[in-house]
PDB file of N, CA and C in Angstrom:
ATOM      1  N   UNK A   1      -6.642 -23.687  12.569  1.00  0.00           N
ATOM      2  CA  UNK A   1      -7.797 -22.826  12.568  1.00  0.00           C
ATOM      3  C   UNK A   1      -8.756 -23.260  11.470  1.00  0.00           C
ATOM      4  N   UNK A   2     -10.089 -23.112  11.631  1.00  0.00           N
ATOM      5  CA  UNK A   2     -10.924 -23.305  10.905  1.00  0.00           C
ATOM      6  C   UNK A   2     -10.844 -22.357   9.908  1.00  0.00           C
ATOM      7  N   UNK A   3     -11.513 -22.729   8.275  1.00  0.00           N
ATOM      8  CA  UNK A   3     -11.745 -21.625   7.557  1.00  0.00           C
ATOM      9  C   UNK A   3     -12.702 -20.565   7.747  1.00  0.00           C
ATOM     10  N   UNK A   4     -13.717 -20.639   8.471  1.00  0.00           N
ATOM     11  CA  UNK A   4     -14.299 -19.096   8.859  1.00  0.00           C
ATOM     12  C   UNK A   4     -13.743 -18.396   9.896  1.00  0.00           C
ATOM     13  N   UNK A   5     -12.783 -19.225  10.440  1.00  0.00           N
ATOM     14  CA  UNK A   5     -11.951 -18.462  11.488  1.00  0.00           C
ATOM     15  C   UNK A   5     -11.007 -17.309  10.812  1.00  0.00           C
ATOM     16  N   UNK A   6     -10.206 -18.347  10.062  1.00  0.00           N
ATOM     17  CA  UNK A   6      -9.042 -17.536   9.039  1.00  0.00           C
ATOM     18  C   UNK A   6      -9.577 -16.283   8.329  1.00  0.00           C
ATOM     19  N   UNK A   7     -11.166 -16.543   7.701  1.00  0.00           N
ATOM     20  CA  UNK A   7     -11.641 -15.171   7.216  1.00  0.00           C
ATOM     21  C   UNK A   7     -12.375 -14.320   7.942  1.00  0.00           C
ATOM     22  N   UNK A   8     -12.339 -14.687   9.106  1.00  0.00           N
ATOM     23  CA  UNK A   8     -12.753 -13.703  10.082  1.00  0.00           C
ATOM     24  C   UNK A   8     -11.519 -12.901   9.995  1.00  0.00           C
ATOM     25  N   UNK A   9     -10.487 -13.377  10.488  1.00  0.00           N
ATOM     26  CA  UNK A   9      -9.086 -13.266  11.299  1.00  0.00           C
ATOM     27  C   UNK A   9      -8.529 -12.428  10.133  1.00  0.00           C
ATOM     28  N   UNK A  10      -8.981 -12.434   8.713  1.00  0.00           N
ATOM     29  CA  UNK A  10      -8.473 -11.785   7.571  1.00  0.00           C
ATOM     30  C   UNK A  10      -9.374 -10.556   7.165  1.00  0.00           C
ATOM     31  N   UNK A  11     -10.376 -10.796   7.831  1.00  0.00           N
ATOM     32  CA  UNK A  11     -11.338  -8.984   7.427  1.00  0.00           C
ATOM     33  C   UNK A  11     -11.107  -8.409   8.286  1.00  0.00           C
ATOM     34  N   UNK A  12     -10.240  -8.838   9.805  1.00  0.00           N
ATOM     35  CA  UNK A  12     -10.121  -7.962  11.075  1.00  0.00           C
ATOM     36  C   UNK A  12      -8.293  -6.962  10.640  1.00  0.00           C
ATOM     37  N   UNK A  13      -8.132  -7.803   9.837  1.00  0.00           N
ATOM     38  CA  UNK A  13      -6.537  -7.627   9.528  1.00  0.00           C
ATOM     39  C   UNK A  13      -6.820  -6.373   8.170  1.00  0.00           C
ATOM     40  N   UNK A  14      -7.670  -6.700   7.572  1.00  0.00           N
ATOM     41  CA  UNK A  14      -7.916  -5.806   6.270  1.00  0.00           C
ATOM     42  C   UNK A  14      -8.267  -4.196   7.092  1.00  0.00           C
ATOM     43  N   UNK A  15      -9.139  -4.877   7.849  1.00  0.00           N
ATOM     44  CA  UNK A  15      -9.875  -3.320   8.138  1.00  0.00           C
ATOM     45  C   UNK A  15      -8.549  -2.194   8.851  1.00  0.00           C
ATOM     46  N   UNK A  16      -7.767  -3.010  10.222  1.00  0.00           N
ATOM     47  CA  UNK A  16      -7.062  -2.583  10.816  1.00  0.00           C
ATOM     48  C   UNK A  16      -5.912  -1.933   9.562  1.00  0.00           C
ATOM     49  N   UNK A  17      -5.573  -2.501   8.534  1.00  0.00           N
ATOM     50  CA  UNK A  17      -4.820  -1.835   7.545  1.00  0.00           C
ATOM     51  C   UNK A  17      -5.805  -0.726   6.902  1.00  0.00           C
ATOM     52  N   UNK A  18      -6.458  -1.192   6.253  1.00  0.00           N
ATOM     53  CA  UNK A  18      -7.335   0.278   5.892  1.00  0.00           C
ATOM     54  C   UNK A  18      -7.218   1.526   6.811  1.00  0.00           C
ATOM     55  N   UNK A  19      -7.627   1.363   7.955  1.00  0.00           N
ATOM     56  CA  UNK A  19      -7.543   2.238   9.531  1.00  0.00           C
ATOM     57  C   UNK A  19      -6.317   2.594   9.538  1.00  0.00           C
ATOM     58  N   UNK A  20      -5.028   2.318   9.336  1.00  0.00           N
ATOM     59  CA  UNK A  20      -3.714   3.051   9.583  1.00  0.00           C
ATOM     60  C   UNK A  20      -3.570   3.628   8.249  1.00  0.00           C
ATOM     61  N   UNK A  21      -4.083   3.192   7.048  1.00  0.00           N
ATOM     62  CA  UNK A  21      -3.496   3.434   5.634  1.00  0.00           C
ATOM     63  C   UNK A  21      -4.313   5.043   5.675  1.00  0.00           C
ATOM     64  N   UNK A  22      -5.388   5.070   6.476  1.00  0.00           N
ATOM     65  CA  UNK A  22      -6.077   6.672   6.740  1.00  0.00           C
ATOM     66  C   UNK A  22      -5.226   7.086   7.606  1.00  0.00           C
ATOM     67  N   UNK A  23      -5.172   6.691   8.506  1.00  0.00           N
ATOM     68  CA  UNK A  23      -4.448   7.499   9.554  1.00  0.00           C
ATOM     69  C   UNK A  23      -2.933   8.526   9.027  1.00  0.00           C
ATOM     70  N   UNK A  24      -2.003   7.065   8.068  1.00  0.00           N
ATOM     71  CA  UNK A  24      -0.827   7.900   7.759  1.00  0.00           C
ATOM     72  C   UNK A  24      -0.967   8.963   6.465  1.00  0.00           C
ATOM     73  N   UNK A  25      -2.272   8.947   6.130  1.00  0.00           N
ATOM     74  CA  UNK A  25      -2.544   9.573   4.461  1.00  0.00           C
ATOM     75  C   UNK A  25      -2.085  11.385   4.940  1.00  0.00           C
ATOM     76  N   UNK A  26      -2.604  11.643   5.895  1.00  0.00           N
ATOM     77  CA  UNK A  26      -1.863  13.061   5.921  1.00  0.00           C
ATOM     78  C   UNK A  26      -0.468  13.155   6.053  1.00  0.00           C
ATOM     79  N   UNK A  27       0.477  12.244   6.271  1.00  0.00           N
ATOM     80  CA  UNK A  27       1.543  12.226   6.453  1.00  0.00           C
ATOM     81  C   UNK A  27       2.377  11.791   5.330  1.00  0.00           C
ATOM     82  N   UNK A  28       1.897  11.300   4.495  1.00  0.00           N
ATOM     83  CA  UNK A  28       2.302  10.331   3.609  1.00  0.00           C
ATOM     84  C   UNK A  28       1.376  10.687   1.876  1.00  0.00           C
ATOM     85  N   UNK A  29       0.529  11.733   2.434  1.00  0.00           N
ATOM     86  CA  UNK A  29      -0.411  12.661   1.125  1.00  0.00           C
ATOM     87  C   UNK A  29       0.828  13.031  -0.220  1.00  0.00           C
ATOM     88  N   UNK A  30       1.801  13.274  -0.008  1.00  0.00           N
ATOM     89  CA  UNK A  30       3.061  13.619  -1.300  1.00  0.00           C
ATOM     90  C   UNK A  30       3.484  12.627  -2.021  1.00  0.00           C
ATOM     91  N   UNK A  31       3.427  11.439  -1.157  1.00  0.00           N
ATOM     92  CA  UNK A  31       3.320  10.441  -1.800  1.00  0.00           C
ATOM     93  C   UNK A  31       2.540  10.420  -3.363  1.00  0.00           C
ATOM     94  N   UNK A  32       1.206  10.378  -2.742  1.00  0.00           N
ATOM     95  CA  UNK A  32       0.116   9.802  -3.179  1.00  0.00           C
ATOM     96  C   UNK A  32       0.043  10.990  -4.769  1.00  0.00           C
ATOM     97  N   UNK A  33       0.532  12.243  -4.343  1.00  0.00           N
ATOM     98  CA  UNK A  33       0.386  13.063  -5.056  1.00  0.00           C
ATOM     99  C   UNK A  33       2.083  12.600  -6.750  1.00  0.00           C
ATOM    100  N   UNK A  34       2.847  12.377  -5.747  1.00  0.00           N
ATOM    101  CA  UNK A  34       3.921  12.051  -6.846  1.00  0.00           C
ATOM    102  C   UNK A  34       3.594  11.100  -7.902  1.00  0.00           C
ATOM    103  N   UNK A  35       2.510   9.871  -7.564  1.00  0.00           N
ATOM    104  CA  UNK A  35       2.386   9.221  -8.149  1.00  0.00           C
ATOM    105  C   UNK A  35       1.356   9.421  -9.156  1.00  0.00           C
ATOM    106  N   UNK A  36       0.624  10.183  -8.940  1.00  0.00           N
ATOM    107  CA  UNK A  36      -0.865  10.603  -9.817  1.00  0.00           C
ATOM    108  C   UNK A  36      -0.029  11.475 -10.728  1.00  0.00           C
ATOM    109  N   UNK A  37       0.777  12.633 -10.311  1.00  0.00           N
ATOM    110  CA  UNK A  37       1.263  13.164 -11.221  1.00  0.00           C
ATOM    111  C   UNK A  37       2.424  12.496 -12.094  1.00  0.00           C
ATOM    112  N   UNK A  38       2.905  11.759 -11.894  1.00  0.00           N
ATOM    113  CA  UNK A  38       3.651  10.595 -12.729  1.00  0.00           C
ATOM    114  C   UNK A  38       2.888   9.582 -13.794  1.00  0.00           C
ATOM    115  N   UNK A  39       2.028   9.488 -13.197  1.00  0.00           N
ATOM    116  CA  UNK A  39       0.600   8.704 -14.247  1.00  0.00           C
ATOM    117  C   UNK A  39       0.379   9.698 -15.199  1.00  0.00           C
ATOM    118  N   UNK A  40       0.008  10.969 -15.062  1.00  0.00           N
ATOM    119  CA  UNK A  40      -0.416  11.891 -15.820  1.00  0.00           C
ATOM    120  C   UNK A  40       0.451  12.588 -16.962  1.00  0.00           C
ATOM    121  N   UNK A  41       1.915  12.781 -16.328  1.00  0.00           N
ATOM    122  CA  UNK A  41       2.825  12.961 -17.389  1.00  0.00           C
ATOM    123  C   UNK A  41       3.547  12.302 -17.960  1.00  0.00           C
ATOM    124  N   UNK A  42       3.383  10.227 -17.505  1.00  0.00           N
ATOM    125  CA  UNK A  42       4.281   9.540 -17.908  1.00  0.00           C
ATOM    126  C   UNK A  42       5.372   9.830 -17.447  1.00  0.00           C
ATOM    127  N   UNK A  43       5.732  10.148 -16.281  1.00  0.00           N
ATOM    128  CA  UNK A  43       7.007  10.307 -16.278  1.00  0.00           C
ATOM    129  C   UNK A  43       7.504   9.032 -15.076  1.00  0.00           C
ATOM    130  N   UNK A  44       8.067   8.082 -16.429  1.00  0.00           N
ATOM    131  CA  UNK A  44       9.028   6.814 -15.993  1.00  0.00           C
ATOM    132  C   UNK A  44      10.179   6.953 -15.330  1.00  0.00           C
ATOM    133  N   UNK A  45      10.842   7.924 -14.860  1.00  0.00           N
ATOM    134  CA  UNK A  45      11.709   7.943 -14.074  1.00  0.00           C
ATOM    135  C   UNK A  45      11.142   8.043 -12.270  1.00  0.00           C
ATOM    136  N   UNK A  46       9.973   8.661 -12.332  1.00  0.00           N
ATOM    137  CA  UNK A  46       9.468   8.185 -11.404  1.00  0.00           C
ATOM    138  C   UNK A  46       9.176   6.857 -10.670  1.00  0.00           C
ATOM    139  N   UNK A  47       8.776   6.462 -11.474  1.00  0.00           N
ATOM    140  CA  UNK A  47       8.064   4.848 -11.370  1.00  0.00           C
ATOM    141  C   UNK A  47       9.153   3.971 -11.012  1.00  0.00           C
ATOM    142  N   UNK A  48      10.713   4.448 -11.358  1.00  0.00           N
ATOM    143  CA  UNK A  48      11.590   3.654 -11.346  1.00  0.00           C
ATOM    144  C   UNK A  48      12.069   3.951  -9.395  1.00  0.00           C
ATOM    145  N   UNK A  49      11.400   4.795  -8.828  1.00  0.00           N
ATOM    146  CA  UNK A  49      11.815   4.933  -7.469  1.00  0.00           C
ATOM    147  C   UNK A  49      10.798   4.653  -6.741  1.00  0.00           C
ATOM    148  N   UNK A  50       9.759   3.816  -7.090  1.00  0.00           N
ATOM    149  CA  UNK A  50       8.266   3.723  -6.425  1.00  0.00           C
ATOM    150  C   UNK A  50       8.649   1.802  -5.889  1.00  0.00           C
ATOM    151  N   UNK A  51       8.134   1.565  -4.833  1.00  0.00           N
ATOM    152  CA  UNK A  51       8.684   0.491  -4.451  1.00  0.00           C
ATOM    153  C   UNK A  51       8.182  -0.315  -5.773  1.00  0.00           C
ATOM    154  N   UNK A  52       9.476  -1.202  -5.789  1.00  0.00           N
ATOM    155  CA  UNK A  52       9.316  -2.466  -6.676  1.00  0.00           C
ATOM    156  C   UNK A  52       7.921  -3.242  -6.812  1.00  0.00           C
ATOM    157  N   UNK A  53       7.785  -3.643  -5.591  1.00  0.00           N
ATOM    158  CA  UNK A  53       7.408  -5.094  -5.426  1.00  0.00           C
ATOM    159  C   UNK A  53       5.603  -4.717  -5.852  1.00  0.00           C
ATOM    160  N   UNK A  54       5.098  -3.637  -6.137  1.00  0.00           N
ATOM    161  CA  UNK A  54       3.690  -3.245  -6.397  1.00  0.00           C
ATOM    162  C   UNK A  54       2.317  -3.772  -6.137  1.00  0.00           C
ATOM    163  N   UNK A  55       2.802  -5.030  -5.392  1.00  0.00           N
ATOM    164  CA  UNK A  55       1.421  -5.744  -4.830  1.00  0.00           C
ATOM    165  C   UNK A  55       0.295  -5.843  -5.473  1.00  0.00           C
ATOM    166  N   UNK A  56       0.255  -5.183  -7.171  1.00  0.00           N
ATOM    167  CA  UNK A  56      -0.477  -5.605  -7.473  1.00  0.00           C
ATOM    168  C   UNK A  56      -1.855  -6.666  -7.707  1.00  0.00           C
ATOM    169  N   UNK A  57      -0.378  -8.176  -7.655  1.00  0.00           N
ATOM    170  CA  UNK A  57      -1.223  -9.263  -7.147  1.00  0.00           C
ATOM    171  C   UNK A  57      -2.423  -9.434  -6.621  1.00  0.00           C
ATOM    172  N   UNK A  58      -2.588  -8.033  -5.529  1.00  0.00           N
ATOM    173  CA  UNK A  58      -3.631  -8.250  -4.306  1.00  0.00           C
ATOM    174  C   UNK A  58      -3.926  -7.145  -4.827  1.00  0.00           C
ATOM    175  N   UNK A  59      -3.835  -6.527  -5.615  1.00  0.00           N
ATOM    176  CA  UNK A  59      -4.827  -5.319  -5.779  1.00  0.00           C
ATOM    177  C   UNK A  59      -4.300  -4.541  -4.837  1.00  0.00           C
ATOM    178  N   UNK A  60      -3.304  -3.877  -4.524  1.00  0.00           N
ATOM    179  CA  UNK A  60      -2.750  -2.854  -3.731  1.00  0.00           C
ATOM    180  C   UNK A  60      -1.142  -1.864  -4.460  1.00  0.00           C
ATOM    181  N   UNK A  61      -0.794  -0.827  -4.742  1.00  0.00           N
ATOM    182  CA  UNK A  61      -0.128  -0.468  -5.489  1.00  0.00           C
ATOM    183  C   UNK A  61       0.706   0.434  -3.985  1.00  0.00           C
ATOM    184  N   UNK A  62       1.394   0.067  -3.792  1.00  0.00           N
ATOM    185  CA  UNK A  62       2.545   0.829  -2.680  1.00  0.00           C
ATOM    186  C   UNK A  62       2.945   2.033  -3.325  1.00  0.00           C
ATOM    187  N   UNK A  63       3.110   3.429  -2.654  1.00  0.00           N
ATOM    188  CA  UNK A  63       3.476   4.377  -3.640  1.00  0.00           C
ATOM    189  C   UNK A  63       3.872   5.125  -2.543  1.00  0.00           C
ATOM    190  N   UNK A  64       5.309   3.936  -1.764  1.00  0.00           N
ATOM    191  CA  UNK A  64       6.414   5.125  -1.271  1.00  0.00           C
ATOM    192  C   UNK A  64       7.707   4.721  -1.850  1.00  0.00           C
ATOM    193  N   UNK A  65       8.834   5.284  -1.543  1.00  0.00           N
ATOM    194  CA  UNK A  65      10.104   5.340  -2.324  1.00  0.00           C
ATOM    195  C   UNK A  65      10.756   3.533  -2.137  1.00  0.00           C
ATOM    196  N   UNK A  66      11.040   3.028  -3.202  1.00  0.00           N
ATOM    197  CA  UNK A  66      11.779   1.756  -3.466  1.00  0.00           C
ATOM    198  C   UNK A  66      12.570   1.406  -1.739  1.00  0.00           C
ATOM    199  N   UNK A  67      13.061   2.250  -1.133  1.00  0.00           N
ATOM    200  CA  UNK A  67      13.729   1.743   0.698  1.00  0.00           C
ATOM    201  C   UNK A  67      13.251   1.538   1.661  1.00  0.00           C
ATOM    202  N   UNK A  68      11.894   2.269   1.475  1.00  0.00           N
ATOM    203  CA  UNK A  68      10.989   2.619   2.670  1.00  0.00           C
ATOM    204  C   UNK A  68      10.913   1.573   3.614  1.00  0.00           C
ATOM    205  N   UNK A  69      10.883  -0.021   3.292  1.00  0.00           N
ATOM    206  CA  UNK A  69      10.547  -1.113   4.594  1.00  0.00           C
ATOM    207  C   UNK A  69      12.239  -0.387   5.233  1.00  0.00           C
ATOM    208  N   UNK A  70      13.049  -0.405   4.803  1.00  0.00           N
ATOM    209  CA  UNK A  70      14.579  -0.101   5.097  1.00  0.00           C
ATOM    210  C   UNK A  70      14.370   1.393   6.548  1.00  0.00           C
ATOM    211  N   UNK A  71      13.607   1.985   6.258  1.00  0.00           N
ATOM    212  CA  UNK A  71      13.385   3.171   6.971  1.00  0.00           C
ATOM    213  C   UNK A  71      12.371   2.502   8.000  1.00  0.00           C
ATOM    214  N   UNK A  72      11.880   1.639   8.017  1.00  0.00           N
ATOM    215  CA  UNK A  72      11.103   1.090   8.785  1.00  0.00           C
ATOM    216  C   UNK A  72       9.549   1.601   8.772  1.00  0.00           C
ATOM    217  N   UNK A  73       9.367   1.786   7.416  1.00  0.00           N
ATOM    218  CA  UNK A  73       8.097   2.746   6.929  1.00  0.00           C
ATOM    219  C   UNK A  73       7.250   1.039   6.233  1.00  0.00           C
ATOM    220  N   UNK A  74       5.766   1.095   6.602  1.00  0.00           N
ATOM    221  CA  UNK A  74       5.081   0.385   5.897  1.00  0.00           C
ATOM    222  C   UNK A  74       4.904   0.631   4.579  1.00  0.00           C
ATOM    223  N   UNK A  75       4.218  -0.427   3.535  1.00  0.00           N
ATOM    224  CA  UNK A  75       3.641  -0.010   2.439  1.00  0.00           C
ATOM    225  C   UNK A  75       2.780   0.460   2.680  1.00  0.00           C
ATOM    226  N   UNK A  76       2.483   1.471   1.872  1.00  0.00           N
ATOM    227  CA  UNK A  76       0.869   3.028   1.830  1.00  0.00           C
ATOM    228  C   UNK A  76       0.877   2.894   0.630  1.00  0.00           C
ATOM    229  N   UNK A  77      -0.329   2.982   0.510  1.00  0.00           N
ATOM    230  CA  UNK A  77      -0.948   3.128  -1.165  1.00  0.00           C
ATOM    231  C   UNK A  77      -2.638   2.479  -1.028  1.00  0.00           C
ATOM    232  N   UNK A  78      -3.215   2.452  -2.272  1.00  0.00           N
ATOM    233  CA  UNK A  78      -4.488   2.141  -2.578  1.00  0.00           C
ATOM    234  C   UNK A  78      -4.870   1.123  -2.458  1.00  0.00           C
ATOM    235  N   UNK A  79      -6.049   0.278  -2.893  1.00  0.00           N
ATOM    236  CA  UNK A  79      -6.603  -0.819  -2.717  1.00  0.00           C
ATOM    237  C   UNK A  79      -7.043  -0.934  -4.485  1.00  0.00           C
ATOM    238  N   UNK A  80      -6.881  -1.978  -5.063  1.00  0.00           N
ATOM    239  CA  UNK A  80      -8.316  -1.793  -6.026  1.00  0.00           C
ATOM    240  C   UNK A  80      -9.268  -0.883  -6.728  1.00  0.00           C
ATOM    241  N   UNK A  81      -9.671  -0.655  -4.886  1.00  0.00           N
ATOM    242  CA  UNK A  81     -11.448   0.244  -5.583  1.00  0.00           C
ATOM    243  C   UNK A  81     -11.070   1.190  -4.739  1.00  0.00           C
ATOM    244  N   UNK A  82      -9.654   2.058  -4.268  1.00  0.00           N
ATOM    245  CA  UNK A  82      -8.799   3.335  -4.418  1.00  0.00           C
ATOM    246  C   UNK A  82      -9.135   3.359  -2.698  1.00  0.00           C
ATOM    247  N   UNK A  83      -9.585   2.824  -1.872  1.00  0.00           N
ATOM    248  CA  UNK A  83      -9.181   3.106  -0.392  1.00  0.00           C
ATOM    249  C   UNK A  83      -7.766   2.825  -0.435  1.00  0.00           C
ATOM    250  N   UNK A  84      -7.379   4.214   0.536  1.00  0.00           N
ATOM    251  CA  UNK A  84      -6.169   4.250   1.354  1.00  0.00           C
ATOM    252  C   UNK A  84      -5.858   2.850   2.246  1.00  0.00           C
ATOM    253  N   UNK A  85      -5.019   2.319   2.304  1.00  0.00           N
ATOM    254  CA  UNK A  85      -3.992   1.148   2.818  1.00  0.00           C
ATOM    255  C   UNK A  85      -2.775   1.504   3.479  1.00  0.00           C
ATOM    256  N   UNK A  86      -2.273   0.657   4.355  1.00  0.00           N
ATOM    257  CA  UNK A  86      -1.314   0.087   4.915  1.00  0.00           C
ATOM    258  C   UNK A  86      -0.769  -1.049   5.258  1.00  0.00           C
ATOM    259  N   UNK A  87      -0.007  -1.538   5.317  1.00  0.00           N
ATOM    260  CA  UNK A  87       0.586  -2.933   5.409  1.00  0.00           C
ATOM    261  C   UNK A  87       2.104  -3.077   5.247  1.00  0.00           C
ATOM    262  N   UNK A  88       2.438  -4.299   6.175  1.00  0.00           N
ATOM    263  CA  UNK A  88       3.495  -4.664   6.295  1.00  0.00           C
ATOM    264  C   UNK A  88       3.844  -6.108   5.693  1.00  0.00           C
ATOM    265  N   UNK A  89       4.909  -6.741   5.222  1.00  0.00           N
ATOM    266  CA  UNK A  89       5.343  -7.429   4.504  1.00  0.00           C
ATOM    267  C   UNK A  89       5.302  -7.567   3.169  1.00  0.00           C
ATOM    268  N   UNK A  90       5.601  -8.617   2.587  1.00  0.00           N
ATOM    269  CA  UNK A  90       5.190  -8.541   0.342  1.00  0.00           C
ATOM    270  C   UNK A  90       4.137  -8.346   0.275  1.00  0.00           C
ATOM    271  N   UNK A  91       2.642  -9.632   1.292  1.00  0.00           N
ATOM    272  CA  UNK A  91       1.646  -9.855   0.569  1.00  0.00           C
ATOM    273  C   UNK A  91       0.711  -9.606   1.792  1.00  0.00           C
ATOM    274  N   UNK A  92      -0.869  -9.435   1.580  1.00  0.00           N
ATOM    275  CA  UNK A  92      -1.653  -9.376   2.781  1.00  0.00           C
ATOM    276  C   UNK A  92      -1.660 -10.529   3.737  1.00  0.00           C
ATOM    277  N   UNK A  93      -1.217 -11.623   3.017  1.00  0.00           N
ATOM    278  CA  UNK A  93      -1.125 -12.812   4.024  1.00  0.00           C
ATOM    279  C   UNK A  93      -0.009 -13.041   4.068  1.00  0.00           C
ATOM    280  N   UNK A  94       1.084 -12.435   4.452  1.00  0.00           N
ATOM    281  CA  UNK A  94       2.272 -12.478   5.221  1.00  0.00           C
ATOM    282  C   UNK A  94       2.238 -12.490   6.619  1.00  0.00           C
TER     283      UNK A  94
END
């Protein structure tokens, strides 16, 4: 594939994650809430059950429980500049 293909083929893939990462946010809102309130009180025992792998890298912070691919649950969490996400595998280009 060409390279404007690939970044076509990669903003169609971004958006479609953005689009489910809304979709599951009502379902998946306690999440989002455990983790803000864990930021706020420091409380590190939290953090220690928040998936590992934090995707940071890409600017994406997963904030469901450390098993969840195991449950067959995607990563949910933020972006960067705080849009809701979804995605499957470690990295966006998996």
């Amino acid at each position: 594939m060409s390279e404007p293909e690939v970044r076509r083929l990669a903003g169609e893939i971004e958006q479609e994650e953005i689009r489910l990462g809304q979709e599951l946010s009502t379902r998946l809102q306690p999440f989002q809430e455990r983790y803000e309130r864990a930021v706020t009180d420091f409380d590190v025992e939290v953090f220690t059950r928040i998936c590992p792998g934090k995707h940071g890298r890409w600017g994406r912070i997963c904030l469901m429980d450390a098993d969840h691919e195991m449950a067959g649950e995607p990563h949910w969490g933020r972006t960067a500049d705080g849009r809701l996400i979804a995605w499957v595998g470690s990295a966006p280009d998996d």
